[in-house]
Protein backbone atom coordinates (compact mmCIF):
# COMPACT_ATOMS: atom_id res chain seq x y z
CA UNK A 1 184.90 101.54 130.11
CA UNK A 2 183.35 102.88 126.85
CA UNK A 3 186.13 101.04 125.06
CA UNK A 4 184.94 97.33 126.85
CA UNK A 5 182.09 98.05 125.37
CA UNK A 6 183.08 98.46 121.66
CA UNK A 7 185.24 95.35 122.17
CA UNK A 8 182.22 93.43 123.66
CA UNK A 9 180.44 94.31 120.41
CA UNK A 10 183.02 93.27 118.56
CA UNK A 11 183.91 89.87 120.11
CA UNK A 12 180.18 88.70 119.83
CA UNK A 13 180.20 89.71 116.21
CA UNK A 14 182.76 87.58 115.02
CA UNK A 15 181.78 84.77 117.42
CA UNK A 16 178.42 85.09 115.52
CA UNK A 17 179.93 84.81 112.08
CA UNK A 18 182.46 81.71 113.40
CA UNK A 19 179.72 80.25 114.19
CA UNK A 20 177.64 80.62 110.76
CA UNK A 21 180.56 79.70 109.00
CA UNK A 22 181.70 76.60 110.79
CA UNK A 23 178.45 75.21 110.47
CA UNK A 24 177.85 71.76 108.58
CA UNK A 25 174.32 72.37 107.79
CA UNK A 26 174.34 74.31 104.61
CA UNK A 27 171.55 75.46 102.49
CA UNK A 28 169.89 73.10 100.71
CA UNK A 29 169.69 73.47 96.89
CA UNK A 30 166.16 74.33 96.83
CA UNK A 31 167.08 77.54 99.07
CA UNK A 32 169.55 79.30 96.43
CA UNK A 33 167.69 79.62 93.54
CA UNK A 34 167.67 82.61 90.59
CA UNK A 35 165.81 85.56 92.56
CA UNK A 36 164.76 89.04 92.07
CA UNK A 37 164.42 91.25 94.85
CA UNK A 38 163.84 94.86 95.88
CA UNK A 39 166.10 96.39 98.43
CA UNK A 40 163.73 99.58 100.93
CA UNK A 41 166.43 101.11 102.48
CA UNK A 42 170.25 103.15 101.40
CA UNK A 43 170.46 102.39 98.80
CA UNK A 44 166.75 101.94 96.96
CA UNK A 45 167.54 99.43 94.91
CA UNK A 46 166.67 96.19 92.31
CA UNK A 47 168.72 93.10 93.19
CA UNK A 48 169.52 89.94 90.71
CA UNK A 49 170.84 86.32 93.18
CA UNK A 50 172.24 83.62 90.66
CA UNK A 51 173.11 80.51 92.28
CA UNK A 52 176.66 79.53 91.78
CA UNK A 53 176.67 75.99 93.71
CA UNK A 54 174.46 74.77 96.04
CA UNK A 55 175.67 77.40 98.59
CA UNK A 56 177.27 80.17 96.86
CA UNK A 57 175.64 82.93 94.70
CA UNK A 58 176.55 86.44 93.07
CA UNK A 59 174.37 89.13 93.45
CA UNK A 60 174.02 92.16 91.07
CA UNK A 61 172.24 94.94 92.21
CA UNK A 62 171.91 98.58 91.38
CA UNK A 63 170.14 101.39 92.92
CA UNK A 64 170.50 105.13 93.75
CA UNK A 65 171.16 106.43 97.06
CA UNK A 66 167.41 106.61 99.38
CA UNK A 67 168.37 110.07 100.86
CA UNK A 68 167.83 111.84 97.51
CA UNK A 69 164.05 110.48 98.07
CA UNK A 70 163.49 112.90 100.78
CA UNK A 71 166.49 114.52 102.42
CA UNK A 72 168.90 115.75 99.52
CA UNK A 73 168.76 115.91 95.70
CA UNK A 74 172.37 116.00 95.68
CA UNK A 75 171.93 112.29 96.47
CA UNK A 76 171.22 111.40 93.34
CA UNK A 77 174.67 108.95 92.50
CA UNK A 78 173.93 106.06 90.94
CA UNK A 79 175.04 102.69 92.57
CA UNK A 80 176.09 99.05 91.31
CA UNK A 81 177.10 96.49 94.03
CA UNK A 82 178.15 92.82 92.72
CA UNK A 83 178.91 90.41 95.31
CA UNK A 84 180.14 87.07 95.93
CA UNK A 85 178.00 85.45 98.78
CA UNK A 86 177.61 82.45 100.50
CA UNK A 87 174.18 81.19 102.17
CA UNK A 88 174.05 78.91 105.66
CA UNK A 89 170.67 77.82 107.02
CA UNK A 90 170.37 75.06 109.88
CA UNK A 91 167.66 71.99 108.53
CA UNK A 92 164.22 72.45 108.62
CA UNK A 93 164.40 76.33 109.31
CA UNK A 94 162.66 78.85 107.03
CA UNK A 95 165.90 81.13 107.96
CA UNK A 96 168.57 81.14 106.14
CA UNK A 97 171.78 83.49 106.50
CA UNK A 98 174.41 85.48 104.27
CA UNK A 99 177.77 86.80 104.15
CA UNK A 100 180.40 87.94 101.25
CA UNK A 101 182.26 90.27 99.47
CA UNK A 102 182.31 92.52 96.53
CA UNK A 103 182.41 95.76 94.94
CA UNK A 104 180.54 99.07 95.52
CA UNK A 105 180.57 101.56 91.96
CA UNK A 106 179.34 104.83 92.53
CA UNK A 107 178.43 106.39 89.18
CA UNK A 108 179.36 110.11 90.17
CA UNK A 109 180.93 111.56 93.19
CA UNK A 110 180.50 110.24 96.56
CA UNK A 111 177.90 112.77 98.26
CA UNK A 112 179.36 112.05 101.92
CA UNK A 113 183.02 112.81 100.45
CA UNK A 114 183.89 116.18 100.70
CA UNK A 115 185.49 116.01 96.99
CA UNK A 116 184.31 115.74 93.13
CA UNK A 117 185.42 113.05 91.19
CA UNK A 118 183.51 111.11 88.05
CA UNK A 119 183.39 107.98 89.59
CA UNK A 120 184.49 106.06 92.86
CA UNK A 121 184.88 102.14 93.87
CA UNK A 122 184.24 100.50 97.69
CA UNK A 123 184.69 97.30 98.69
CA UNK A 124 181.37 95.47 100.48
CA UNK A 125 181.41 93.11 103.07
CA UNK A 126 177.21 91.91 103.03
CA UNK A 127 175.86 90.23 105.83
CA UNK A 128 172.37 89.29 105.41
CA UNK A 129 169.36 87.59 107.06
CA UNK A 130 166.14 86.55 105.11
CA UNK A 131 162.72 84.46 105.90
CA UNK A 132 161.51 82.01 103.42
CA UNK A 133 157.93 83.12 103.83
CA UNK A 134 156.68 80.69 100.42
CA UNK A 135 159.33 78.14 98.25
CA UNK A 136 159.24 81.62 96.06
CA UNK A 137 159.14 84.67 98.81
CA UNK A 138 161.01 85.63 101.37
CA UNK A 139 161.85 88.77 103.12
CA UNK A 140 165.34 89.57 105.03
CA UNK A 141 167.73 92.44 105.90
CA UNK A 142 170.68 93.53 104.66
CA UNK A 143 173.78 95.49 105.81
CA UNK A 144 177.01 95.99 104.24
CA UNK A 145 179.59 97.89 105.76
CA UNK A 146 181.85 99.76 102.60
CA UNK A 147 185.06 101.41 102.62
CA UNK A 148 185.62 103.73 99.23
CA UNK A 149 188.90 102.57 98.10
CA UNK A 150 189.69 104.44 94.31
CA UNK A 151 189.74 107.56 94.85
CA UNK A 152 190.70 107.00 98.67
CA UNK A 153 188.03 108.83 101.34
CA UNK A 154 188.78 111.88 102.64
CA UNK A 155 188.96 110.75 105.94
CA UNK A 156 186.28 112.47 107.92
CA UNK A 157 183.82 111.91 109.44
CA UNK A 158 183.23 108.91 107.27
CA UNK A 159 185.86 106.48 107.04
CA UNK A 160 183.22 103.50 106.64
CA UNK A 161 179.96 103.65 105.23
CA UNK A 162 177.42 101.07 105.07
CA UNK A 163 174.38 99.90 102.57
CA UNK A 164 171.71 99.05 104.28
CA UNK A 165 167.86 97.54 104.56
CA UNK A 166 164.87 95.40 104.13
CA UNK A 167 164.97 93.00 101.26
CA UNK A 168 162.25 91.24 99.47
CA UNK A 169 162.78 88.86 96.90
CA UNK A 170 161.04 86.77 94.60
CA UNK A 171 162.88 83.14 93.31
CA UNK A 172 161.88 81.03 89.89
């Protein structure tokens, strides 16, 4: 029964995400502008949006990882995430929504991986959510599931990781 459940989760997930992406109503070009924006959450985190076309962007953002803030000091691996992304809102919604790919580069070791190595490389799949709360704020979440792929994860108990949290952003 437990595995119903996991396939439940699953099945509404990418019904979800079909959706999004076979929409017709696309951002409009006021909506993907140049934006700064600070990601609360693992990791902490300044982000830079630059608006490819009217609905894609790449995002730049580097951080370090939030646990060193308050739980570990070995936490302290510096992190660079570039993404390709591409934004969907319906008309006349303050909403719009993200999803893409790109590259996690951890700056030292992993601190969940059990080994020691210089530097490591994930690839991100973001999914995102945000509220246009002026033409220049808005506020959204962010998660993005990661799997370390150079050197490969020592598989246990983390095979895939995720970044995660609240993200506020300022466009010009």
């Amino acid at each position: 029964m437990d595995v119903l459940k996991g396939q439940g989760k699953r099945i509404v997930f990418f019904l979800i995400i079909s959706v999004v992406l076979s929409s017709n109503t696309f951002a409009d070009a006021n909506r993907n502008k140049t934006s700064i924006g600070f990601l609360i959450g693992d990791p902490v985190a300044l982000s830079l949006r630059l608006p490819i076309t009217q609905k894609s962007y790449l995002n730049i953002s580097g951080g370090i990882w939030a646990w060193y803030f308050w739980e570990d000091p070995h936490y302290n691996t510096g992190i660079l995430a570039v993404d390709f992304g591409w934004m969907f809102s319906k008309k006349n919604s303050r909403w719009n929504y993200s999803v893409g790919i790109g590259l996690n580069i951890f700056f030292a070791d992993n601190p969940k991986d059990s080994r020691d190595y210089d530097a490591c490389l994930g690839i991100r799949f973001p999914l995102g959510v945000e509220f246009l709360v002026s033409d220049q704020i808005s506020i959204g979440l962010e998660c993005a599931p990661f799997f370390q792929i150079l050197p490969p994860f020592a598989f246990g108990p983390y095979v895939i990781d995720q970044n995660a949290g609240l993200l506020i952003r300022y466009s010009f």
